[in-house]
PDB file of N, CA and C in Angstrom:
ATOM      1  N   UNK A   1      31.268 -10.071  21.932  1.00  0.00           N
ATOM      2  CA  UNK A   1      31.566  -8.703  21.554  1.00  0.00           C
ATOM      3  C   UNK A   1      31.082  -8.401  20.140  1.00  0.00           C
ATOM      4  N   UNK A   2      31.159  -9.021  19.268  1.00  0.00           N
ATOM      5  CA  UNK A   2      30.486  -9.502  18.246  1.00  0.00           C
ATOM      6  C   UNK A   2      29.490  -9.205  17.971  1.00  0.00           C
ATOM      7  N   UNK A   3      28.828  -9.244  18.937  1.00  0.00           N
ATOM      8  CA  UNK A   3      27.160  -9.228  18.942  1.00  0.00           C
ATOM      9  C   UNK A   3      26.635  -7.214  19.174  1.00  0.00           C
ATOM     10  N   UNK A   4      27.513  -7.124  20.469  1.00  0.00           N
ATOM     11  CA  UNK A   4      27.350  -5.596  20.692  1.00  0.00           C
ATOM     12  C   UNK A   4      27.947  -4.904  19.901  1.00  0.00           C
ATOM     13  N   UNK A   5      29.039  -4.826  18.837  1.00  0.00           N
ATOM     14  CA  UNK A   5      29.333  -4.555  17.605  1.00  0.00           C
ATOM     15  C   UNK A   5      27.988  -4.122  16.763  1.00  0.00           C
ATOM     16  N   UNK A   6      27.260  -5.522  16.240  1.00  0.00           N
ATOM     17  CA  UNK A   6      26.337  -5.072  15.164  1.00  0.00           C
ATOM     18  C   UNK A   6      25.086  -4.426  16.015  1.00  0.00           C
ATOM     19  N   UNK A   7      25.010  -4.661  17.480  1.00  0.00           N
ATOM     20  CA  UNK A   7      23.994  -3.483  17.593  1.00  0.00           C
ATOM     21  C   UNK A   7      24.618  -2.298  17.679  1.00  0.00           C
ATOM     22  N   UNK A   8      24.962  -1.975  18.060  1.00  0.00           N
ATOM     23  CA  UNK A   8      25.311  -0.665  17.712  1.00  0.00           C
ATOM     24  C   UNK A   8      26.097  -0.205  16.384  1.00  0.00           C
ATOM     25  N   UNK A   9      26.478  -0.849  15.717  1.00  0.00           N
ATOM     26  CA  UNK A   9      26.269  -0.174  14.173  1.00  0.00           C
ATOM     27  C   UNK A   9      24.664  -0.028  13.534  1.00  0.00           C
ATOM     28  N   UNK A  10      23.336  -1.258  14.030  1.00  0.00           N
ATOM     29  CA  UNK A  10      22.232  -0.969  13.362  1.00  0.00           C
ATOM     30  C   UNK A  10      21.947  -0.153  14.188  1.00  0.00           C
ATOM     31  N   UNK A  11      22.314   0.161  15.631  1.00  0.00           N
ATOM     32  CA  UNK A  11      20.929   0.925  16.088  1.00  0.00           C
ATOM     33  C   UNK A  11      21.684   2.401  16.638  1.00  0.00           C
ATOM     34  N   UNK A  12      23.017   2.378  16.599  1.00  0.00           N
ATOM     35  CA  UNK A  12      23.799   3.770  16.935  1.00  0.00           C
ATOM     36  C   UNK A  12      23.938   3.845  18.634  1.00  0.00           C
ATOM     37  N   UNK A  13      23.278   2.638  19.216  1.00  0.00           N
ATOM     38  CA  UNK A  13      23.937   3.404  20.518  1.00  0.00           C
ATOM     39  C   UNK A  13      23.520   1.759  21.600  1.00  0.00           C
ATOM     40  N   UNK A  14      24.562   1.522  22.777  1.00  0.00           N
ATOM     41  CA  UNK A  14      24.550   0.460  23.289  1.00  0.00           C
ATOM     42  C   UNK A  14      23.269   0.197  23.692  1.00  0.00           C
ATOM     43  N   UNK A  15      23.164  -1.448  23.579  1.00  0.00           N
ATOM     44  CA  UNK A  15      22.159  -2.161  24.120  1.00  0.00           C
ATOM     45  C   UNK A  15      21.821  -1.941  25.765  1.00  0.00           C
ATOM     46  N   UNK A  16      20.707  -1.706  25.782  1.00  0.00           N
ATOM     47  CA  UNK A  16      20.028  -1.536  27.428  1.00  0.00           C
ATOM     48  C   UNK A  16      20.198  -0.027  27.621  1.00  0.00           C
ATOM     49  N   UNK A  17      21.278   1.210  26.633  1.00  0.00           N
ATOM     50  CA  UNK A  17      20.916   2.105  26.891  1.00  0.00           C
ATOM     51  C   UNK A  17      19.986   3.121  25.967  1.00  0.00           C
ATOM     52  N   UNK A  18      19.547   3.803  26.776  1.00  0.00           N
ATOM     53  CA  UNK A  18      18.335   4.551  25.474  1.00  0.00           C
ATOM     54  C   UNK A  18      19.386   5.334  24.303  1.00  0.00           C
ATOM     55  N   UNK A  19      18.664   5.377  23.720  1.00  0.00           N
ATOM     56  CA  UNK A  19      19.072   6.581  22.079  1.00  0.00           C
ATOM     57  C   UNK A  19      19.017   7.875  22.593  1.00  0.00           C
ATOM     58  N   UNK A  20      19.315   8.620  21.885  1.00  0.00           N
ATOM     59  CA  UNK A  20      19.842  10.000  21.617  1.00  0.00           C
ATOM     60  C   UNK A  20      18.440  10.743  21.379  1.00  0.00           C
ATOM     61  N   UNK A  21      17.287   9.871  20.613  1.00  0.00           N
ATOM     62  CA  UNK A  21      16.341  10.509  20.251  1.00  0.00           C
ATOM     63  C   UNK A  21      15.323  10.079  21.353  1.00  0.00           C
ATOM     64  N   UNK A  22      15.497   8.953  21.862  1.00  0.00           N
ATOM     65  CA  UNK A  22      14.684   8.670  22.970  1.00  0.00           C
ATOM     66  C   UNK A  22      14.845   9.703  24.073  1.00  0.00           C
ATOM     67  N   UNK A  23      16.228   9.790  24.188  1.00  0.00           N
ATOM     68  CA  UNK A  23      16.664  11.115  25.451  1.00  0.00           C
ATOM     69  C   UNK A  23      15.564  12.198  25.160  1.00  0.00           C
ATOM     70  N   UNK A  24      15.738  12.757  23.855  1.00  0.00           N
ATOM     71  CA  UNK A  24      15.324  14.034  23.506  1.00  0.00           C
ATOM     72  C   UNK A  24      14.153  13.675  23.499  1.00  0.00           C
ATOM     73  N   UNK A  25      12.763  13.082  23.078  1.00  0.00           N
ATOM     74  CA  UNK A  25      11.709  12.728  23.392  1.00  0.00           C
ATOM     75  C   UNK A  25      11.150  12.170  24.755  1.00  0.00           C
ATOM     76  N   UNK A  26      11.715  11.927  25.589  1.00  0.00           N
ATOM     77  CA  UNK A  26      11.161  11.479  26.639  1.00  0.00           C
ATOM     78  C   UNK A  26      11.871  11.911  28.491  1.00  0.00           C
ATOM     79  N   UNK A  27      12.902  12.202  28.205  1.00  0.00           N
ATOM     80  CA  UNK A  27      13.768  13.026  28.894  1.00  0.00           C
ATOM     81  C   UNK A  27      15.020  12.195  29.442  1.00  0.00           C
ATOM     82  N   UNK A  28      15.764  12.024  30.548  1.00  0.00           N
ATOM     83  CA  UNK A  28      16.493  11.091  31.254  1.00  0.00           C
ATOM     84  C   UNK A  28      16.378  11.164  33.207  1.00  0.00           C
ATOM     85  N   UNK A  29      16.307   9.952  33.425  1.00  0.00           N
ATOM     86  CA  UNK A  29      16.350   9.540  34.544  1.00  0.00           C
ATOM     87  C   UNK A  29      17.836   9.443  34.791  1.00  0.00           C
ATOM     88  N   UNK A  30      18.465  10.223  35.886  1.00  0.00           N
ATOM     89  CA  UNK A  30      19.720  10.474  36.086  1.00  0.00           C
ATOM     90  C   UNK A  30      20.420   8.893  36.796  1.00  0.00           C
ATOM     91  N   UNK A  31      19.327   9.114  37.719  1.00  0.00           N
ATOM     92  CA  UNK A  31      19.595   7.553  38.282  1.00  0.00           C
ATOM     93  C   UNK A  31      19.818   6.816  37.697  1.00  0.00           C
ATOM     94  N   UNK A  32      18.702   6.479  37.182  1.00  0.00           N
ATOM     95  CA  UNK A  32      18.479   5.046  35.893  1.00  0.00           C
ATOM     96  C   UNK A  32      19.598   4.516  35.125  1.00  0.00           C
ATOM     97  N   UNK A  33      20.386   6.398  34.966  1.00  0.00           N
ATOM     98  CA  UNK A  33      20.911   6.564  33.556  1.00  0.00           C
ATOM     99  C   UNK A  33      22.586   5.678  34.348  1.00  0.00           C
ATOM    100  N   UNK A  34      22.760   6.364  35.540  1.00  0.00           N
ATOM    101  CA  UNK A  34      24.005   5.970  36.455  1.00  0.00           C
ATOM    102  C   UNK A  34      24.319   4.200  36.822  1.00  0.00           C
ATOM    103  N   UNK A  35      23.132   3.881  37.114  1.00  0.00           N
ATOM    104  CA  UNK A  35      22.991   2.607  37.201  1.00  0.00           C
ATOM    105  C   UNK A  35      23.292   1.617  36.026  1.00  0.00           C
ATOM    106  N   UNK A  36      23.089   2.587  34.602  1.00  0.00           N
ATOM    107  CA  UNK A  36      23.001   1.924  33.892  1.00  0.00           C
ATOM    108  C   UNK A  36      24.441   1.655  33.060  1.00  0.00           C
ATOM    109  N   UNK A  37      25.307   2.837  33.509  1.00  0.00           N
ATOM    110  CA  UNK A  37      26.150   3.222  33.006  1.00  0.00           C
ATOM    111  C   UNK A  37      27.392   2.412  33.898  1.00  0.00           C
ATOM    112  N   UNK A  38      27.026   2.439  34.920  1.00  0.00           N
ATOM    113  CA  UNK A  38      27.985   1.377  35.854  1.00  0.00           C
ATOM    114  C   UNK A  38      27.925   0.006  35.350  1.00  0.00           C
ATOM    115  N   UNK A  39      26.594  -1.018  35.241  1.00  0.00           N
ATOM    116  CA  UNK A  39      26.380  -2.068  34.998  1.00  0.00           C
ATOM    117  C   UNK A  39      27.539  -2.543  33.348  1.00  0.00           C
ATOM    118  N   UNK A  40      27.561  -0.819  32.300  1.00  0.00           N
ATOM    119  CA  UNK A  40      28.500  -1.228  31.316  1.00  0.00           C
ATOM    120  C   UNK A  40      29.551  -1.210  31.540  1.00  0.00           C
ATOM    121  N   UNK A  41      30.063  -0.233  32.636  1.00  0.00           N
ATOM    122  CA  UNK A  41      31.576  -0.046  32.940  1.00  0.00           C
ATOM    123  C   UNK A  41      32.191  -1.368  33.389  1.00  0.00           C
ATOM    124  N   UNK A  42      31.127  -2.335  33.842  1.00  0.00           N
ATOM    125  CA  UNK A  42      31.536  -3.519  34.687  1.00  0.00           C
ATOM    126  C   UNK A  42      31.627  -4.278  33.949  1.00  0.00           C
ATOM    127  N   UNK A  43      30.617  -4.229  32.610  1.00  0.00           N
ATOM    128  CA  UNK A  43      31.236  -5.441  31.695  1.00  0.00           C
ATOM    129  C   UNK A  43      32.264  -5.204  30.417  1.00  0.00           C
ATOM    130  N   UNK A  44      32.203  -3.821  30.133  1.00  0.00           N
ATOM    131  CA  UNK A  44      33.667  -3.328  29.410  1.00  0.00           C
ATOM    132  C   UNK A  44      34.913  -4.143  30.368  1.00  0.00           C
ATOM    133  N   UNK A  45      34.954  -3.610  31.875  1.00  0.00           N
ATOM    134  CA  UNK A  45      36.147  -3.983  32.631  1.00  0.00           C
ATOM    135  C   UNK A  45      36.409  -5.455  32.147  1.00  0.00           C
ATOM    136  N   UNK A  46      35.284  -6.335  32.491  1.00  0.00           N
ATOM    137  CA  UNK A  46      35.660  -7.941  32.443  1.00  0.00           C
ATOM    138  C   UNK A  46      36.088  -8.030  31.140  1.00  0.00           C
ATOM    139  N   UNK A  47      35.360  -7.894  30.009  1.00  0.00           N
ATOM    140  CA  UNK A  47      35.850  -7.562  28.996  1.00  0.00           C
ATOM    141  C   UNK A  47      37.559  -7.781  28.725  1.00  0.00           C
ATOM    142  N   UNK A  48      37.817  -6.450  29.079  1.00  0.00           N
ATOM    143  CA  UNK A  48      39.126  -6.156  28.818  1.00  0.00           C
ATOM    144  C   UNK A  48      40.018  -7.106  29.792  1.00  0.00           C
ATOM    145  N   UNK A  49      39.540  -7.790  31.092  1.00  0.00           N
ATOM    146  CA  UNK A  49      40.518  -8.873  31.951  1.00  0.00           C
ATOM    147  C   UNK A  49      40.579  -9.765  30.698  1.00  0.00           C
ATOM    148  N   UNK A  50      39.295 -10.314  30.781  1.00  0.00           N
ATOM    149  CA  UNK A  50      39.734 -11.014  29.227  1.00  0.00           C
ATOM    150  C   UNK A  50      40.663 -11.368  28.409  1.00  0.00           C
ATOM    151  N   UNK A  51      40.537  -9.780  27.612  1.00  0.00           N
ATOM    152  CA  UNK A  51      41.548  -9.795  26.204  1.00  0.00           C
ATOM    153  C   UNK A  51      42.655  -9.763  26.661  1.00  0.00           C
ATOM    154  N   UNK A  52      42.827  -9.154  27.748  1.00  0.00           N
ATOM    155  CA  UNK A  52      44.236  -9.183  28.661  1.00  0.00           C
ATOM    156  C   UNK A  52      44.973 -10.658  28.810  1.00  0.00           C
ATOM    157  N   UNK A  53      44.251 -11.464  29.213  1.00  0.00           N
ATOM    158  CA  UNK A  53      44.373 -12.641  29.399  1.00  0.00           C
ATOM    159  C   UNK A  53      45.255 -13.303  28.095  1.00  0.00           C
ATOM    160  N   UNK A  54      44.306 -12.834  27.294  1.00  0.00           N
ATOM    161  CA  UNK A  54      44.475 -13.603  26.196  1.00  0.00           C
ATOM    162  C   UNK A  54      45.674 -13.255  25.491  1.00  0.00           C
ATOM    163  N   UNK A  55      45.587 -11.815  25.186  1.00  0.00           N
ATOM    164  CA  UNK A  55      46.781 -10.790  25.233  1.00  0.00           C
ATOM    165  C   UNK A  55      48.223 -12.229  25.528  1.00  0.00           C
ATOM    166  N   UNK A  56      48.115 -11.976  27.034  1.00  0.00           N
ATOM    167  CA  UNK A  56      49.571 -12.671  27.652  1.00  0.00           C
ATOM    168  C   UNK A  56      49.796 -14.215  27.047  1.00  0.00           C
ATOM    169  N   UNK A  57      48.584 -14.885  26.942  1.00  0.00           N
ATOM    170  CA  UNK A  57      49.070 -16.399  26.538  1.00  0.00           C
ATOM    171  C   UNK A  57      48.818 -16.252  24.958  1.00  0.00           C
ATOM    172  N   UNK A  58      48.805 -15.020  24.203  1.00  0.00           N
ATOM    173  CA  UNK A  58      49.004 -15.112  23.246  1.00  0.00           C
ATOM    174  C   UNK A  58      50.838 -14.391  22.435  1.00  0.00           C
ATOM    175  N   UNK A  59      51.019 -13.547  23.487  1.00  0.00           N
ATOM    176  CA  UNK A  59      52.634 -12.857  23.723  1.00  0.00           C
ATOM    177  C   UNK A  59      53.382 -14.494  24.521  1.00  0.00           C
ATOM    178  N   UNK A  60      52.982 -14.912  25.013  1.00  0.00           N
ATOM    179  CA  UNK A  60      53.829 -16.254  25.613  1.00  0.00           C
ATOM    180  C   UNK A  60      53.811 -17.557  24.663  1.00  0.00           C
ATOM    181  N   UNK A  61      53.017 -17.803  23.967  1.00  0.00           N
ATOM    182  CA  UNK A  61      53.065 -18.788  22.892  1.00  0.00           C
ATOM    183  C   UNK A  61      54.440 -17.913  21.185  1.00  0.00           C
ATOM    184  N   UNK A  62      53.842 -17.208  21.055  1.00  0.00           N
ATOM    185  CA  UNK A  62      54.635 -16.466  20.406  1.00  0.00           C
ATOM    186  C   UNK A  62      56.212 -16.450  20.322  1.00  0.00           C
ATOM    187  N   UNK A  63      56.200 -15.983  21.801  1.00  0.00           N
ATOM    188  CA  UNK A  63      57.518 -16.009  22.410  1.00  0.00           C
ATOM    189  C   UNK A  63      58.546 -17.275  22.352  1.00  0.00           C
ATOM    190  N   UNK A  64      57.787 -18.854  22.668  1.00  0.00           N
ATOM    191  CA  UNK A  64      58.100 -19.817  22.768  1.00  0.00           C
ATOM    192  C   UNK A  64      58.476 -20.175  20.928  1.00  0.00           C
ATOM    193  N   UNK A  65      57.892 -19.546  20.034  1.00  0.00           N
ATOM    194  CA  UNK A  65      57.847 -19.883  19.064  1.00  0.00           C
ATOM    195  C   UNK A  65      59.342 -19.157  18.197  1.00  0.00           C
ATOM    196  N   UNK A  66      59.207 -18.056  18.976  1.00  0.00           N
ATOM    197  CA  UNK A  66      60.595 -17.303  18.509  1.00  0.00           C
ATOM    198  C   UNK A  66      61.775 -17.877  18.958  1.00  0.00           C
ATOM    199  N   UNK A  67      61.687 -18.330  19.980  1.00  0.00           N
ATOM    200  CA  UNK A  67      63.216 -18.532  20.621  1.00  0.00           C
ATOM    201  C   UNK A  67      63.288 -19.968  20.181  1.00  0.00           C
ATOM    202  N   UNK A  68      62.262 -20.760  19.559  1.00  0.00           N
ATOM    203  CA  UNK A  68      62.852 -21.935  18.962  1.00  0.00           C
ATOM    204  C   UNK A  68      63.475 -22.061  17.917  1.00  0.00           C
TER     205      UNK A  68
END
């Protein structure tokens, strides 16, 4: 996550999708654009199973730590 962080602070907009100025110079493929936009939704989702994950065995270690 780390990584997609500093691209998009240097370059203003996610990796694999076009820019803002590319849009406006070259136009958009609706398709392209859908396909492309799903492929992020899918790795935001895992993503977030993830932190979720981590989330709980990090609220359950915690927990164990309080009640001792």
């Amino acid at each position: 996550m780390a990584e997609t962080e500093s691209f998009i602070k240097k370059n203003g907009h996610l990796l694999g999708m076009p820019s803002q100025k590319d849009i406006a110079k070259n136009g958009l493929n609706v398709g392209e654009m859908q396909a492309k936009m799903l492929k992020t939704m899918e790795e935001m989702t895992l993503q977030m199973i993830a932190l979720k994950k981590e989330n709980d065995l990090l609220k359950n270690r915690l927990e164990k730590i309080e009640n001792n």
